[in-house]
PDB file of N, CA and C in Angstrom:
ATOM      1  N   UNK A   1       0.812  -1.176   0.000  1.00  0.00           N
ATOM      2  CA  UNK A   1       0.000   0.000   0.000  1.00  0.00           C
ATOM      3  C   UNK A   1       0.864   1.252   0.000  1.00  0.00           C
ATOM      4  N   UNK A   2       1.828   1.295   0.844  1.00  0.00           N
ATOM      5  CA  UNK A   2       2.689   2.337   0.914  1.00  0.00           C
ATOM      6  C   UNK A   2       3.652   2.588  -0.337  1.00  0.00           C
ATOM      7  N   UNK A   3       4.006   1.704  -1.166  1.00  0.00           N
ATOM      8  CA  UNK A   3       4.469   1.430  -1.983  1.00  0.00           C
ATOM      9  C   UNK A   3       3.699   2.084  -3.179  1.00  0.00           C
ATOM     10  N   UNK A   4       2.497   1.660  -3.622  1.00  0.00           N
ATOM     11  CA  UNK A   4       2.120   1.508  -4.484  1.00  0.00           C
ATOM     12  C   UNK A   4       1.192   0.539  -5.138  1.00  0.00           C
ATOM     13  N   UNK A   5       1.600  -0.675  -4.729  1.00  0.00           N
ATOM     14  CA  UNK A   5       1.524  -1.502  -4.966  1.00  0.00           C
ATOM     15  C   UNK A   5      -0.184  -2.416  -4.526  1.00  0.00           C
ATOM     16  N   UNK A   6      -0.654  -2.315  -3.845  1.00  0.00           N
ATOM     17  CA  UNK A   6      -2.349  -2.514  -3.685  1.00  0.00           C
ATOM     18  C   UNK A   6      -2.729  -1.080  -3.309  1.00  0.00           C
ATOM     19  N   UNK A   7      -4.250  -0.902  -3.291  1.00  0.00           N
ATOM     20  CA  UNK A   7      -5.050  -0.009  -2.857  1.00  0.00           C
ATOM     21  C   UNK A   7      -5.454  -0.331  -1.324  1.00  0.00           C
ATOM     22  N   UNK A   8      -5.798   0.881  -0.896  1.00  0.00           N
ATOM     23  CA  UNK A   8      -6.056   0.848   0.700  1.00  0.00           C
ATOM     24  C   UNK A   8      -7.504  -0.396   0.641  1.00  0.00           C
ATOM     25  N   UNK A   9      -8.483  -0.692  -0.606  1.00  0.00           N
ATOM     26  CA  UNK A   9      -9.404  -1.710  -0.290  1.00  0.00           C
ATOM     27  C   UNK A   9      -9.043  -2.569  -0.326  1.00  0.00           C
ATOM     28  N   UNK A  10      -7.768  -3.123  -1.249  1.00  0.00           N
ATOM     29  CA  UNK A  10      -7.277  -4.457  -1.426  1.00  0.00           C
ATOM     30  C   UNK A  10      -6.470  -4.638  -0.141  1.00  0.00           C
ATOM     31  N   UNK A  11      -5.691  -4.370   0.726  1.00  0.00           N
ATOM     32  CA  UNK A  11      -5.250  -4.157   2.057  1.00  0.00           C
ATOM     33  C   UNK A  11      -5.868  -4.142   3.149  1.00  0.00           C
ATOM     34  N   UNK A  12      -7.736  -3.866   2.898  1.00  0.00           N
ATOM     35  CA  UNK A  12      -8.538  -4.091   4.072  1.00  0.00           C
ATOM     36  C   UNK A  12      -9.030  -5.613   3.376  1.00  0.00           C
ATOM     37  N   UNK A  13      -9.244  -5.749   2.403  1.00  0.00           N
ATOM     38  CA  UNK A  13      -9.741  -7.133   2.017  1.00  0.00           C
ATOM     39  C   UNK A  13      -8.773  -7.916   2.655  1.00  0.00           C
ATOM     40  N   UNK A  14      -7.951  -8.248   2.431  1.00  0.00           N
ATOM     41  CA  UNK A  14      -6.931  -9.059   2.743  1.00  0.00           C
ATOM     42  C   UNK A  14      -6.864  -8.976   4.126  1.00  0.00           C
ATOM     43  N   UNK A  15      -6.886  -7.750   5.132  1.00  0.00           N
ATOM     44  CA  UNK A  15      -6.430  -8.087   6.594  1.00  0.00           C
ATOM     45  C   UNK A  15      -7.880  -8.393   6.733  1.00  0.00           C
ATOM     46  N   UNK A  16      -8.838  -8.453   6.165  1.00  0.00           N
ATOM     47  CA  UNK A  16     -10.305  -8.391   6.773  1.00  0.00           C
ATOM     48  C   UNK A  16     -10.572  -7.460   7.817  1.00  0.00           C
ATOM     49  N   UNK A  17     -10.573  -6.418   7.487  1.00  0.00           N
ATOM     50  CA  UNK A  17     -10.724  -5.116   8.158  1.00  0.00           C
ATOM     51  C   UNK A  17     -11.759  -3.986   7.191  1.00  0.00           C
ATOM     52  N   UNK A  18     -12.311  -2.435   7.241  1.00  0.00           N
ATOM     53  CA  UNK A  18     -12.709  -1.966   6.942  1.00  0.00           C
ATOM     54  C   UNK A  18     -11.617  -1.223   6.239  1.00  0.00           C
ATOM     55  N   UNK A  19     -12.216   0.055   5.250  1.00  0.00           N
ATOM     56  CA  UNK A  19     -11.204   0.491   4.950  1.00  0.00           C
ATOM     57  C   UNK A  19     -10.653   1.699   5.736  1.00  0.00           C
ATOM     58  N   UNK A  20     -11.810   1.929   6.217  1.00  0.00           N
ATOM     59  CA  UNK A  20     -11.531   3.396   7.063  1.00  0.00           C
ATOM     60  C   UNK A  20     -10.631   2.858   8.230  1.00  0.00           C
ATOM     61  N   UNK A  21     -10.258   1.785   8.862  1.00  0.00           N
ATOM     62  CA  UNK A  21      -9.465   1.063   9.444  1.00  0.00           C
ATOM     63  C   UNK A  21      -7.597   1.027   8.931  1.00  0.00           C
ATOM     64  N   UNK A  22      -7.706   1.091   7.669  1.00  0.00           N
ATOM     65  CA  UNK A  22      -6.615   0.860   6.896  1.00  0.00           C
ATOM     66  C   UNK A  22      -5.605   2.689   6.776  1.00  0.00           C
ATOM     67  N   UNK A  23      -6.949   3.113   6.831  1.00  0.00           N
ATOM     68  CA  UNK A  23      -6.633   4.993   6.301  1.00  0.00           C
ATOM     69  C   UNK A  23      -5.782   4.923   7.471  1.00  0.00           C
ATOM     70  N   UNK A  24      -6.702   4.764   8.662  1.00  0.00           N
ATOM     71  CA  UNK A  24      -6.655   5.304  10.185  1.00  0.00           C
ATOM     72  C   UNK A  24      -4.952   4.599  10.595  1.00  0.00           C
ATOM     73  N   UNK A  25      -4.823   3.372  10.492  1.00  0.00           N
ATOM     74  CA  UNK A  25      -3.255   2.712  10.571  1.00  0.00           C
ATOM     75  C   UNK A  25      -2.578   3.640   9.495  1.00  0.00           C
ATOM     76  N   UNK A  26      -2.673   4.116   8.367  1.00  0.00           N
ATOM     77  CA  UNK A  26      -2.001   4.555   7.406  1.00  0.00           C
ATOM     78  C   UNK A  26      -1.306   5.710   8.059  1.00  0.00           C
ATOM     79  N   UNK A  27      -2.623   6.804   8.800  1.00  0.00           N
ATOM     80  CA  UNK A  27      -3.033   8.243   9.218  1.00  0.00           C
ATOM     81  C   UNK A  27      -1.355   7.855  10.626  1.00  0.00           C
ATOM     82  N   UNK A  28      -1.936   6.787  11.283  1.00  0.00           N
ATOM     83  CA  UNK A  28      -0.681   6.554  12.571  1.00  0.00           C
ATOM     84  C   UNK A  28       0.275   6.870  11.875  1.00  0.00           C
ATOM     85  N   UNK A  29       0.904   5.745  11.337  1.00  0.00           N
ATOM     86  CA  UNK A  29       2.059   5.480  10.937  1.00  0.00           C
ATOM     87  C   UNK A  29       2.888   6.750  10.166  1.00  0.00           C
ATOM     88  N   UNK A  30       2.030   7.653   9.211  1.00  0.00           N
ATOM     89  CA  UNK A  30       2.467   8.454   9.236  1.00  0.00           C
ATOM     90  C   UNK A  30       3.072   9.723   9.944  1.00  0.00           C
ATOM     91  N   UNK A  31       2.099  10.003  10.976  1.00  0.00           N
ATOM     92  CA  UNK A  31       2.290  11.192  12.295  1.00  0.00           C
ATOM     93  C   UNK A  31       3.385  10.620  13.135  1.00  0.00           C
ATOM     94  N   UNK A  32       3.637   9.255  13.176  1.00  0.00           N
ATOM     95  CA  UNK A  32       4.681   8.833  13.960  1.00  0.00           C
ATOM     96  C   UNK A  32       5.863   8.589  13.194  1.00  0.00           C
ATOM     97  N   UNK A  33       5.693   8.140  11.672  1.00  0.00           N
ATOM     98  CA  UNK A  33       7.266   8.463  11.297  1.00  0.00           C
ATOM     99  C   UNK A  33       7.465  10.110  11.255  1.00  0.00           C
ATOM    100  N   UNK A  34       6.894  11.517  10.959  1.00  0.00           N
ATOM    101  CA  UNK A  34       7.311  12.113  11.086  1.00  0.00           C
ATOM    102  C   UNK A  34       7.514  13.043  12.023  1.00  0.00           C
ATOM    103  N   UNK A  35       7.164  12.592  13.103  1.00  0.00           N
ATOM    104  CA  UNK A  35       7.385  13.156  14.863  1.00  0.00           C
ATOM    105  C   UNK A  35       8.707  12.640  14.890  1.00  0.00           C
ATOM    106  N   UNK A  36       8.785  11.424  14.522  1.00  0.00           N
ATOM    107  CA  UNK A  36      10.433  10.817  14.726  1.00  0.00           C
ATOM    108  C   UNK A  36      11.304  11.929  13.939  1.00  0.00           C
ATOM    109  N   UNK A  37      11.168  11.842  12.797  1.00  0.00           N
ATOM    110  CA  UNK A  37      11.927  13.082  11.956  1.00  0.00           C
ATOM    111  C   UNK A  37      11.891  13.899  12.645  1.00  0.00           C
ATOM    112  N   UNK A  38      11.229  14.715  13.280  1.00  0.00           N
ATOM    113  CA  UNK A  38      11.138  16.250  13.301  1.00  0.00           C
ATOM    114  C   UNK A  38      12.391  15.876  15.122  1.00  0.00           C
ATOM    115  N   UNK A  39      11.942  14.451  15.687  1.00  0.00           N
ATOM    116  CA  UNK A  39      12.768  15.015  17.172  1.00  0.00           C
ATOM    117  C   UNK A  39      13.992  14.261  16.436  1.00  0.00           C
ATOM    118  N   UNK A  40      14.541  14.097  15.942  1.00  0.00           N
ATOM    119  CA  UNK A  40      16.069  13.673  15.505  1.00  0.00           C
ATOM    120  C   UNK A  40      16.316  14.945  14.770  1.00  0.00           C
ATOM    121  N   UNK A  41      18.005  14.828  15.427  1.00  0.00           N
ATOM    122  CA  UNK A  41      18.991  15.480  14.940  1.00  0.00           C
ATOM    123  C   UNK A  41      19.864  15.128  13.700  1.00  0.00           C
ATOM    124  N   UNK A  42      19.991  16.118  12.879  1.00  0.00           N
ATOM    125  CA  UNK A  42      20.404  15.170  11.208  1.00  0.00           C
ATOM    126  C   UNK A  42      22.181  15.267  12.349  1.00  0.00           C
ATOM    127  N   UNK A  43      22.791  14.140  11.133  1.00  0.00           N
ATOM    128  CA  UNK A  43      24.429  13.520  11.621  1.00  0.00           C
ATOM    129  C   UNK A  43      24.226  12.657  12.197  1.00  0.00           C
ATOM    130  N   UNK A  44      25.656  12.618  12.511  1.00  0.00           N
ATOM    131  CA  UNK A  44      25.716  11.211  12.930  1.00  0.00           C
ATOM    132  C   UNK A  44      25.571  11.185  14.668  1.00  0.00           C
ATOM    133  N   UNK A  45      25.335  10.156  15.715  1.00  0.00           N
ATOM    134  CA  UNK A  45      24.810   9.978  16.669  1.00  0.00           C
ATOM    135  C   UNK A  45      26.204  10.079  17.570  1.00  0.00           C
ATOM    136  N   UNK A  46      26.158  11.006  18.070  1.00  0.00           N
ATOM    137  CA  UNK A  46      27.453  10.857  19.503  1.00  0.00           C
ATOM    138  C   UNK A  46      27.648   9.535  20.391  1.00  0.00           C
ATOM    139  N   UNK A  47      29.077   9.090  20.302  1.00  0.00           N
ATOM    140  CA  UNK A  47      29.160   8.000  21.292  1.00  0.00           C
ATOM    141  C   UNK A  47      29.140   8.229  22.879  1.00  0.00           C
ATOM    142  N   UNK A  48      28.745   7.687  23.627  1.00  0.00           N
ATOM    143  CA  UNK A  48      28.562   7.810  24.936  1.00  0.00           C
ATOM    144  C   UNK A  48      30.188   7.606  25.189  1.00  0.00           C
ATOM    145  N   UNK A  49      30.525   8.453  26.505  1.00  0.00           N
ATOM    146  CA  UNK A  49      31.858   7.903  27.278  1.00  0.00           C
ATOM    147  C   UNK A  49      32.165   6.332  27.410  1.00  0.00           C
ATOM    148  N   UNK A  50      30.945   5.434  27.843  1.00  0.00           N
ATOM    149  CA  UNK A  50      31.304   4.044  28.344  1.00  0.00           C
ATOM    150  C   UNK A  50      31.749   3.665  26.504  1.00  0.00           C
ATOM    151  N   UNK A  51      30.765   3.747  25.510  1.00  0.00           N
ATOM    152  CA  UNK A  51      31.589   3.439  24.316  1.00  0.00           C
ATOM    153  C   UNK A  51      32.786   4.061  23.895  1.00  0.00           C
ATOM    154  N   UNK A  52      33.222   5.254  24.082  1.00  0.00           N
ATOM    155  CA  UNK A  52      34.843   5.857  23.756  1.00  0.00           C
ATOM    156  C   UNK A  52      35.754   4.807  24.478  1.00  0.00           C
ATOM    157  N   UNK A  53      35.561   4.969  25.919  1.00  0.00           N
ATOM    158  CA  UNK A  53      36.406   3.842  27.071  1.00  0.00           C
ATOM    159  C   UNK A  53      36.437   2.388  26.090  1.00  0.00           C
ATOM    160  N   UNK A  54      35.498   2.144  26.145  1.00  0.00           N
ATOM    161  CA  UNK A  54      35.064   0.359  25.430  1.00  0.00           C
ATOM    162  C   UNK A  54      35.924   0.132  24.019  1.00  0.00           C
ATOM    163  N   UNK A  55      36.098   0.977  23.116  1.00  0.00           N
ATOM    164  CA  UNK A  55      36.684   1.176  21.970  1.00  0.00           C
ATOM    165  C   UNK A  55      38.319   1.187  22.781  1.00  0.00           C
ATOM    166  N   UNK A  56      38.514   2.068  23.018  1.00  0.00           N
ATOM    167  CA  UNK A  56      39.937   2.485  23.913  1.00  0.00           C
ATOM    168  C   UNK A  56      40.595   1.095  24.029  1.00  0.00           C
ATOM    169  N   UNK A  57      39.592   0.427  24.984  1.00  0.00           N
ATOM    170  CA  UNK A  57      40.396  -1.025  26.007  1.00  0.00           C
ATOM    171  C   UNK A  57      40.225  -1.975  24.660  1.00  0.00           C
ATOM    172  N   UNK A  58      39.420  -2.371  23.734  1.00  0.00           N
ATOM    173  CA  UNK A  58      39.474  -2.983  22.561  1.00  0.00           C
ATOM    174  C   UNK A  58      40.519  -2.885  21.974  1.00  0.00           C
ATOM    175  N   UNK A  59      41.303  -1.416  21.400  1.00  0.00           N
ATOM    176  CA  UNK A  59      41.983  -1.198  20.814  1.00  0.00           C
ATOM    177  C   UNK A  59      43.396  -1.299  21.163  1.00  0.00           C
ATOM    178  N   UNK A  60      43.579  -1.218  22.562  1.00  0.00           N
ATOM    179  CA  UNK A  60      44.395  -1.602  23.265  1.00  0.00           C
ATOM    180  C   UNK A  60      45.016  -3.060  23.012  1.00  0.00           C
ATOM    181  N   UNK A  61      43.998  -4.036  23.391  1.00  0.00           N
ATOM    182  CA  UNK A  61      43.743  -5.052  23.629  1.00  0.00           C
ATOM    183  C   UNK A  61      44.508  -5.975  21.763  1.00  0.00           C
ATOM    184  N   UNK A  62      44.105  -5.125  20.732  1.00  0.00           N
ATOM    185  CA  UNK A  62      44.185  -5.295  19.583  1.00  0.00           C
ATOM    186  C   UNK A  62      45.604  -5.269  19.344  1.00  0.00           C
ATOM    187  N   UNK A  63      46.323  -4.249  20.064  1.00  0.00           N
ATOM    188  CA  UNK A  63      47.540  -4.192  19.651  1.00  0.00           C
ATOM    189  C   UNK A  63      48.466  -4.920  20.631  1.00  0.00           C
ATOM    190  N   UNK A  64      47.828  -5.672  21.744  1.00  0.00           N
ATOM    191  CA  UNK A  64      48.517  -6.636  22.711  1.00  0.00           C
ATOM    192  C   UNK A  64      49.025  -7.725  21.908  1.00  0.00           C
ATOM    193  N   UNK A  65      47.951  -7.809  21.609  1.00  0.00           N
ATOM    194  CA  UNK A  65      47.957  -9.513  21.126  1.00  0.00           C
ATOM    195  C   UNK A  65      48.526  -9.445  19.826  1.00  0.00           C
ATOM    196  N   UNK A  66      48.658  -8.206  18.719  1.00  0.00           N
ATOM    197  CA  UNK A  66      49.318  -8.270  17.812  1.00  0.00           C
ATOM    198  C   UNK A  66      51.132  -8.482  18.129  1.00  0.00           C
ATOM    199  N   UNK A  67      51.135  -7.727  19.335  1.00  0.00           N
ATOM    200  CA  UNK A  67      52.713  -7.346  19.509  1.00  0.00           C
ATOM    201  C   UNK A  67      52.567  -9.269  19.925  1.00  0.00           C
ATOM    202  N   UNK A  68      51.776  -9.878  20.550  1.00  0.00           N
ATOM    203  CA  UNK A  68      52.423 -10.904  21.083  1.00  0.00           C
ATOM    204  C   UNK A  68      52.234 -12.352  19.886  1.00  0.00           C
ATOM    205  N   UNK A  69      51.787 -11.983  18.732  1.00  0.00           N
ATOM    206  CA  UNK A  69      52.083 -12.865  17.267  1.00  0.00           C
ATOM    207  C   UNK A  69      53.191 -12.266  17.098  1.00  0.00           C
ATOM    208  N   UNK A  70      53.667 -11.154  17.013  1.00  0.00           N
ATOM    209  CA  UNK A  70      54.923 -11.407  16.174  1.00  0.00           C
ATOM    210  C   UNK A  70      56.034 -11.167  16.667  1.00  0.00           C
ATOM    211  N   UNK A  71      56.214 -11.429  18.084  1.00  0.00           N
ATOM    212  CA  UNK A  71      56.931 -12.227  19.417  1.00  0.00           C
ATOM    213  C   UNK A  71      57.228 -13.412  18.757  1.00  0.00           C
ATOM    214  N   UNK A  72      55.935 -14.215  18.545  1.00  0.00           N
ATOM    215  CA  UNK A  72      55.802 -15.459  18.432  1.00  0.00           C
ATOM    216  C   UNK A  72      56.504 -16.099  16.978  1.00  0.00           C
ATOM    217  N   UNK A  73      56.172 -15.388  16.320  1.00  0.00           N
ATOM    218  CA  UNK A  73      56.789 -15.574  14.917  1.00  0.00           C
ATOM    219  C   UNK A  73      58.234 -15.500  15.052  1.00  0.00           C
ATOM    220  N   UNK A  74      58.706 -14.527  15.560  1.00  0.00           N
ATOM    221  CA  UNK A  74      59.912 -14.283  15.985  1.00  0.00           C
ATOM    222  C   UNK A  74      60.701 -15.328  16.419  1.00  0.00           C
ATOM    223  N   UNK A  75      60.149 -15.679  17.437  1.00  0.00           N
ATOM    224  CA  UNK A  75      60.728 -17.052  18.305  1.00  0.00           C
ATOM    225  C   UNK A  75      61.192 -18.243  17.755  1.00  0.00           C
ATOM    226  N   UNK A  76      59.650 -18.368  16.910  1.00  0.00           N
ATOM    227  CA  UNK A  76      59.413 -19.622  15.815  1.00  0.00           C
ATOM    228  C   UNK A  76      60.534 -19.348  15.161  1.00  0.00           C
ATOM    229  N   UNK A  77      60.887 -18.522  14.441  1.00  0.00           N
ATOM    230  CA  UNK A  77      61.691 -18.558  13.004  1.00  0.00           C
ATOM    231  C   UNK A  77      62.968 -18.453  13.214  1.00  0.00           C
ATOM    232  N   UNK A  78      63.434 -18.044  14.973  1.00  0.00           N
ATOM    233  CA  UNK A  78      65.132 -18.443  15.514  1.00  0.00           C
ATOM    234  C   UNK A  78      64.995 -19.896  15.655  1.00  0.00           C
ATOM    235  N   UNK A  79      63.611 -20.542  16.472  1.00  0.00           N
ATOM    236  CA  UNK A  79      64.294 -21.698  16.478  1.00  0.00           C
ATOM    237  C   UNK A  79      64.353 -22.931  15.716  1.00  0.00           C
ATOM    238  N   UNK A  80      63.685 -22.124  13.990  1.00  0.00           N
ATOM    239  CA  UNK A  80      63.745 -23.379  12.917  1.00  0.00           C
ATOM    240  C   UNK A  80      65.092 -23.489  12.483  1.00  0.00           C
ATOM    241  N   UNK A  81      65.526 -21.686  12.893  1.00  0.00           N
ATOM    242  CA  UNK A  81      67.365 -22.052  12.126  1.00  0.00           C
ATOM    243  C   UNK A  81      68.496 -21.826  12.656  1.00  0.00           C
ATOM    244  N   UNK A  82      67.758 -22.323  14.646  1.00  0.00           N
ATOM    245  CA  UNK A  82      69.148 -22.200  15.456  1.00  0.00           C
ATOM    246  C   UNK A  82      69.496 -23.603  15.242  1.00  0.00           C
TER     247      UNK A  82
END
């Protein structure tokens, strides 16, 4: 319906509903997607502190374990040709 694609009667036929039923869900759905629009802020969504921190200790964490592969590689490859 929103589409295009049936008419608001073929959409009450099918849910078995009236049509003035179909308007009235139509009538919602609209006032509530654009209340949503109107209280959002366009861009992008600010991260909270606990996500900056959370990213932080991740990233941290990312470069631990990298430094400690190629420790490991390291090790490996003295002692294939000590």
């Amino acid at each position: 319906m929103l589409c295009g694609r049936i008419t608001r009667a073929q959409a009450a036929a099918e849910a078995g509903v009236g049509r003035s039923v179909v308007s009235w869900l139509g009538a919602v759905a609209r006032d509530g997607a654009l209340a949503a629009l109107r209280s959002s802020r366009p861009g992008r969504a600010r991260k909270l502190p606990a996500e900056v921190s959370e990213v932080a200790v991740l990233r941290a964490e990312v470069e631990r374990l990298q430094a400690a592969v190629v420790e490991l590689v390291v090790l490996r490859g003295k002692s294939r040709w000590g």
